[in-house]
C-alpha atoms as a PDB file:
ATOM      1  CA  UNK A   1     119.327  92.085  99.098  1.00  0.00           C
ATOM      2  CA  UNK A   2     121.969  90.328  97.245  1.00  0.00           C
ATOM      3  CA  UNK A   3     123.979  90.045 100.649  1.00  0.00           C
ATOM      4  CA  UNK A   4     120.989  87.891 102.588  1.00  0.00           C
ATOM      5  CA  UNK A   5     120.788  86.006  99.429  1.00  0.00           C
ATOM      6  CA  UNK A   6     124.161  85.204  99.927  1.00  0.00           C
ATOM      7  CA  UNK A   7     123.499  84.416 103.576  1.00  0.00           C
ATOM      8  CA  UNK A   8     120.865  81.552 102.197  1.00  0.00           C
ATOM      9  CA  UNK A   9     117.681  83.329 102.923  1.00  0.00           C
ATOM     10  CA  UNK A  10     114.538  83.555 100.113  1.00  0.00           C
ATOM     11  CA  UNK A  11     113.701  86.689  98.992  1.00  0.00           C
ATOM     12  CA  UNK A  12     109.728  86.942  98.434  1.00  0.00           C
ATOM     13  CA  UNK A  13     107.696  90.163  98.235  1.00  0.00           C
ATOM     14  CA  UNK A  14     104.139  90.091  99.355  1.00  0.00           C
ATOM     15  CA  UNK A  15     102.594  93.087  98.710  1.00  0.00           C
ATOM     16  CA  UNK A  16      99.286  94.664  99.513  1.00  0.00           C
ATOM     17  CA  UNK A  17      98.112  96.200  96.024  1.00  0.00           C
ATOM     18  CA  UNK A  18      94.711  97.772  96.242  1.00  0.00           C
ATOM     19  CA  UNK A  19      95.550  99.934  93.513  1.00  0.00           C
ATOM     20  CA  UNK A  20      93.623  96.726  90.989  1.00  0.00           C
ATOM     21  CA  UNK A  21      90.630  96.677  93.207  1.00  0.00           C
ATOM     22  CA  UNK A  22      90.228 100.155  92.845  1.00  0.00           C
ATOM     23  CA  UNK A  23      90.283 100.097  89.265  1.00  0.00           C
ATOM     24  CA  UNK A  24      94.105 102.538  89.560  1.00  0.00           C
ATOM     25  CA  UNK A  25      95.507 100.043  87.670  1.00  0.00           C
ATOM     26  CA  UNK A  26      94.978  96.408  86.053  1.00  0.00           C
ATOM     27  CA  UNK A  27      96.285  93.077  87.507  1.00  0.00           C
ATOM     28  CA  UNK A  28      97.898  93.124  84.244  1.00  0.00           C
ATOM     29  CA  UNK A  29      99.657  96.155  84.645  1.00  0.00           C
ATOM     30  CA  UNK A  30     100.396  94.956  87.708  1.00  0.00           C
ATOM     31  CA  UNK A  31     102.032  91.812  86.601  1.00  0.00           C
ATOM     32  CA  UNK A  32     104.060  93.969  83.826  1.00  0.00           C
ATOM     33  CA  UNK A  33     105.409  96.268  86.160  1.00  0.00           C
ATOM     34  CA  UNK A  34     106.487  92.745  89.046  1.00  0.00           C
ATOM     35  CA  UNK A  35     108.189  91.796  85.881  1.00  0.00           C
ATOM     36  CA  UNK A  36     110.233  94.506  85.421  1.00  0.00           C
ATOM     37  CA  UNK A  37     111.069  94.885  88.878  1.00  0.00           C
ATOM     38  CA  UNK A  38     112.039  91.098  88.691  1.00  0.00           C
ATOM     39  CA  UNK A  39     114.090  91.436  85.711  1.00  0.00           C
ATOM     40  CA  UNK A  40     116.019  94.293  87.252  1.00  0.00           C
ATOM     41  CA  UNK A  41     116.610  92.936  90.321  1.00  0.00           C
ATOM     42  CA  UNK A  42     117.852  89.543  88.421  1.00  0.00           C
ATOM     43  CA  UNK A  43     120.420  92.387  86.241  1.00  0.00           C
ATOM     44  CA  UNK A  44     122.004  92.898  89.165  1.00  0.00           C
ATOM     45  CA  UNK A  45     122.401  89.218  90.712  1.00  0.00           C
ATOM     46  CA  UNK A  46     119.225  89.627  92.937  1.00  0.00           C
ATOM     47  CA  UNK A  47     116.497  86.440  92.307  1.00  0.00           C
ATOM     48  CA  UNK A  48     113.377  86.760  94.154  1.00  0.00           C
ATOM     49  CA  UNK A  49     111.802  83.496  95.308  1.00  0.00           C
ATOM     50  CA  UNK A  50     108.745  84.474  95.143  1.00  0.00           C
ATOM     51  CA  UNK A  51     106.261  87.440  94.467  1.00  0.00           C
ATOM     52  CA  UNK A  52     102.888  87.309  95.868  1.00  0.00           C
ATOM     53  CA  UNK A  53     100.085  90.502  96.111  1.00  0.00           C
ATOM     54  CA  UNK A  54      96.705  90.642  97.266  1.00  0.00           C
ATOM     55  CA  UNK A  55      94.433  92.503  94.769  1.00  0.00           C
ATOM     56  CA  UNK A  56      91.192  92.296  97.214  1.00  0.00           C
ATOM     57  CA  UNK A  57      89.743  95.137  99.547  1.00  0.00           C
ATOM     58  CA  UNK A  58      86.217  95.317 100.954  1.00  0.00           C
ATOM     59  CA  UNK A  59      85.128  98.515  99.669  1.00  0.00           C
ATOM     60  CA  UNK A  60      86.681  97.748  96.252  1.00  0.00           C
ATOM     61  CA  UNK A  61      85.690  99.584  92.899  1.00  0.00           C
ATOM     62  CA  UNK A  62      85.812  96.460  90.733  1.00  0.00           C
ATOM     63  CA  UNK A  63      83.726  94.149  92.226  1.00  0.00           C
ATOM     64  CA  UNK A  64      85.820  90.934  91.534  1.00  0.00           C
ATOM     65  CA  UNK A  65      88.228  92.330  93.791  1.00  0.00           C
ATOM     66  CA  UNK A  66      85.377  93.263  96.462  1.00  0.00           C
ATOM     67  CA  UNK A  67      86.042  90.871  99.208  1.00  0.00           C
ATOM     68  CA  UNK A  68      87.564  90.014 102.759  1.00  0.00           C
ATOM     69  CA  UNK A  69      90.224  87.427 102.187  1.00  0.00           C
ATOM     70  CA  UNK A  70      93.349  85.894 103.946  1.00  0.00           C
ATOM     71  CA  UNK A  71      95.599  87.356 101.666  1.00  0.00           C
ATOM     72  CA  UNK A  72      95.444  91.202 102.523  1.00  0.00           C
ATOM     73  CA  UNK A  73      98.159  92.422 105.466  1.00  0.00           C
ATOM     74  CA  UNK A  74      97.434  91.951 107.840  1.00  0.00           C
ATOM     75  CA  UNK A  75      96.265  88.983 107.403  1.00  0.00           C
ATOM     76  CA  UNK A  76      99.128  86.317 107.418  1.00  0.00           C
ATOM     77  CA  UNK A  77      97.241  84.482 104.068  1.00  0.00           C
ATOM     78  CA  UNK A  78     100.378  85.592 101.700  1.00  0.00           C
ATOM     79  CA  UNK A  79     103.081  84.418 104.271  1.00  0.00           C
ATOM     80  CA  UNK A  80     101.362  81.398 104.647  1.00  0.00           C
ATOM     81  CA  UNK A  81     100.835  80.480 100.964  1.00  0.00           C
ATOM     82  CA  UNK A  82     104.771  81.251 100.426  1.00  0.00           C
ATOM     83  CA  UNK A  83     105.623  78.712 102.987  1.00  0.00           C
ATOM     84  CA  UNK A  84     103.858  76.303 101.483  1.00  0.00           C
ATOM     85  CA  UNK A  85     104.805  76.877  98.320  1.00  0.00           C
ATOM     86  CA  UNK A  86     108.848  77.675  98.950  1.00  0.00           C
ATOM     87  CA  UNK A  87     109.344  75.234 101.898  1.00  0.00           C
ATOM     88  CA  UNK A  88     110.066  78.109 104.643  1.00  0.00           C
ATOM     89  CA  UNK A  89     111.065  77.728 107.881  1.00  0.00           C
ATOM     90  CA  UNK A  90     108.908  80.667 109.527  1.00  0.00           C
ATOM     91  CA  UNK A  91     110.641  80.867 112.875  1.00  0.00           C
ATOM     92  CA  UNK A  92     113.772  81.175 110.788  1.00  0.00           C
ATOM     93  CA  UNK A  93     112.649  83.449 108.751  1.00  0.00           C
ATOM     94  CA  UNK A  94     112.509  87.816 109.023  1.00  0.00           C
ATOM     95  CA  UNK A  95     109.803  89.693 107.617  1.00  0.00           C
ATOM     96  CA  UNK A  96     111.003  93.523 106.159  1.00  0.00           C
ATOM     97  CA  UNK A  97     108.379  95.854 105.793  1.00  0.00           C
ATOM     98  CA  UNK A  98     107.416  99.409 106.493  1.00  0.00           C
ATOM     99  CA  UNK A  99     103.873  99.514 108.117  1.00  0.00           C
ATOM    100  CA  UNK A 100     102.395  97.969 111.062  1.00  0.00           C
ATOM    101  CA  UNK A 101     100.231  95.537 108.965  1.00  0.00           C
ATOM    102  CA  UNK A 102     103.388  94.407 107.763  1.00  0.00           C
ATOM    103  CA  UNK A 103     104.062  93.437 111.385  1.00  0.00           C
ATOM    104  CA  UNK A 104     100.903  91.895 112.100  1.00  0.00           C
ATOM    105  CA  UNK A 105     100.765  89.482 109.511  1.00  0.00           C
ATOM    106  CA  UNK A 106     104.644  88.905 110.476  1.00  0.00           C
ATOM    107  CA  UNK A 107     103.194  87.620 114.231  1.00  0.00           C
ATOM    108  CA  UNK A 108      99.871  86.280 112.710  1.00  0.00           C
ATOM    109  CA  UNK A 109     102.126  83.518 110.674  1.00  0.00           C
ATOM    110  CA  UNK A 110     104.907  83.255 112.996  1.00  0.00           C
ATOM    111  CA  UNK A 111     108.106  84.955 111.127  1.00  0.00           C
ATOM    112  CA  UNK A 112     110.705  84.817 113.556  1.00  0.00           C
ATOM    113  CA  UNK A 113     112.164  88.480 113.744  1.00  0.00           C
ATOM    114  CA  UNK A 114     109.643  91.660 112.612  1.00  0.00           C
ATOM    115  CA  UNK A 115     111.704  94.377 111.103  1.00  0.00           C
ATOM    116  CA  UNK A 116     110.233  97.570 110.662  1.00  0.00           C
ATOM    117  CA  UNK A 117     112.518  99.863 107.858  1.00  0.00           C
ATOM    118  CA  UNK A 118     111.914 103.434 108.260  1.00  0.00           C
ATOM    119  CA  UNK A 119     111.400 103.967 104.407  1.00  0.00           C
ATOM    120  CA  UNK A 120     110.137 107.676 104.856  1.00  0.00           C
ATOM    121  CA  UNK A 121     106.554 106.852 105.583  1.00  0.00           C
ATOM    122  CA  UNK A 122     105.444 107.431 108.939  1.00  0.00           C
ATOM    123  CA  UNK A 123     105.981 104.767 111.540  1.00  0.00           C
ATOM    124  CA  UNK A 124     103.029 104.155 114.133  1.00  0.00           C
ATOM    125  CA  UNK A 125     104.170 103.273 117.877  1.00  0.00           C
ATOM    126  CA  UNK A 126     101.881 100.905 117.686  1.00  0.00           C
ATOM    127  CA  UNK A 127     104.370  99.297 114.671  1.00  0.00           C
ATOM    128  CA  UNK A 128     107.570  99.995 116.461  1.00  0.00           C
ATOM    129  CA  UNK A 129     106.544  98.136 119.807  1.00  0.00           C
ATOM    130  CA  UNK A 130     105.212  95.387 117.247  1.00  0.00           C
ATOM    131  CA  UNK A 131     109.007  94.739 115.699  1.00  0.00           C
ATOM    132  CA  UNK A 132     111.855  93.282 116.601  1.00  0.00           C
ATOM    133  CA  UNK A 133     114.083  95.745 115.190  1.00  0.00           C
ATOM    134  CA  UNK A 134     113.538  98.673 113.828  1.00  0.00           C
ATOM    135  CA  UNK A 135     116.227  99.991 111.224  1.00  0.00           C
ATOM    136  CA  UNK A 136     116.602 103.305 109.131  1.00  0.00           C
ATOM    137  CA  UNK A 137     117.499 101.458 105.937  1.00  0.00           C
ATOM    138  CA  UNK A 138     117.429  97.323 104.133  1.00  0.00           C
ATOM    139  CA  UNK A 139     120.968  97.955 103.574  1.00  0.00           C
ATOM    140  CA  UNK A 140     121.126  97.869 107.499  1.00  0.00           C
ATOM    141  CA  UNK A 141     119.639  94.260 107.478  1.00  0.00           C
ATOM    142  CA  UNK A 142     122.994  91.851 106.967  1.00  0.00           C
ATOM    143  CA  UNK A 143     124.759  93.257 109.487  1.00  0.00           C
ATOM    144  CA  UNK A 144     122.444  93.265 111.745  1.00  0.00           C
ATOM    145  CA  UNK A 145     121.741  89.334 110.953  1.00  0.00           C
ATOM    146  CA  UNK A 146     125.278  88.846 111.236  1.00  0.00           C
ATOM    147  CA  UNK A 147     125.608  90.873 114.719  1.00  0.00           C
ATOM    148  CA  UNK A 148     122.849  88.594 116.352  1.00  0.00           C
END
């Protein structure tokens, strides 16, 4: 991560976290935890840009959180709010993830490359003929930026 900072791109997380609507965890938890991570990453020279989660799901426990929304992968509503918010130039841009919604929200807001990292969770076909690039690790990513 710290290399494609160094290469000028934003690092944002958007992150499905259904978790809150099904009352696993608060959205303050939540928050507590997206600090931590933050903080860590920031230890060791890594600053996110940005951090955005959905909390919502349709069959949802709590029922503030019981809703369809724009925001939930695959839906592109948390790629779209980021480029608002950070000024990103989508085409230019790759979205990392490890699912196929990941992917479809990727095409649904028009990221430029789709790259699927095989994190140990199973990858779909459907997801691999959806990316760009499929790669075994993030480490993987620079490089292959770089060898483009």
């Amino acid at each position: 991560m710290q290399q494609l900072k160094k290469m000028g791109f934003a690092l944002v997380v958007v992150t499905n976290q259904s978790g809150i609507a099904r009352g696993m965890f608060s959205e303050d938890q939540f928050m507590r935890l997206t600090e931590w991570m933050d903080w860590s990453l920031a230890d060791r020279d890594i600053d996110l840009d940005g951090i955005y989660f959905c909390p919502h799901l349709p069959d949802a426990t709590i029922e503030e959180y019981r809703q369809q929304c724009d925001c939930r992968k695959p839906q592109p509503g948390m790629l779209l709010y980021a480029q608002q918010e950070l000024h990103i130039d989508m085409a230019a841009s790759y979205m990392v993830g490890d699912k196929l919604e990941d992917m479809q929200a990727a095409e649904a807001a028009g990221v430029g490359k789709k790259v699927l990292v095989r994190s140990g969770k199973p990858v779909t076909a459907e997801g691999e003929a959806l990316a760009d690039w499929v790669i075994k690790s993030l480490a993987e990513l620079p490089a292959r930026i770089k060898s483009a």
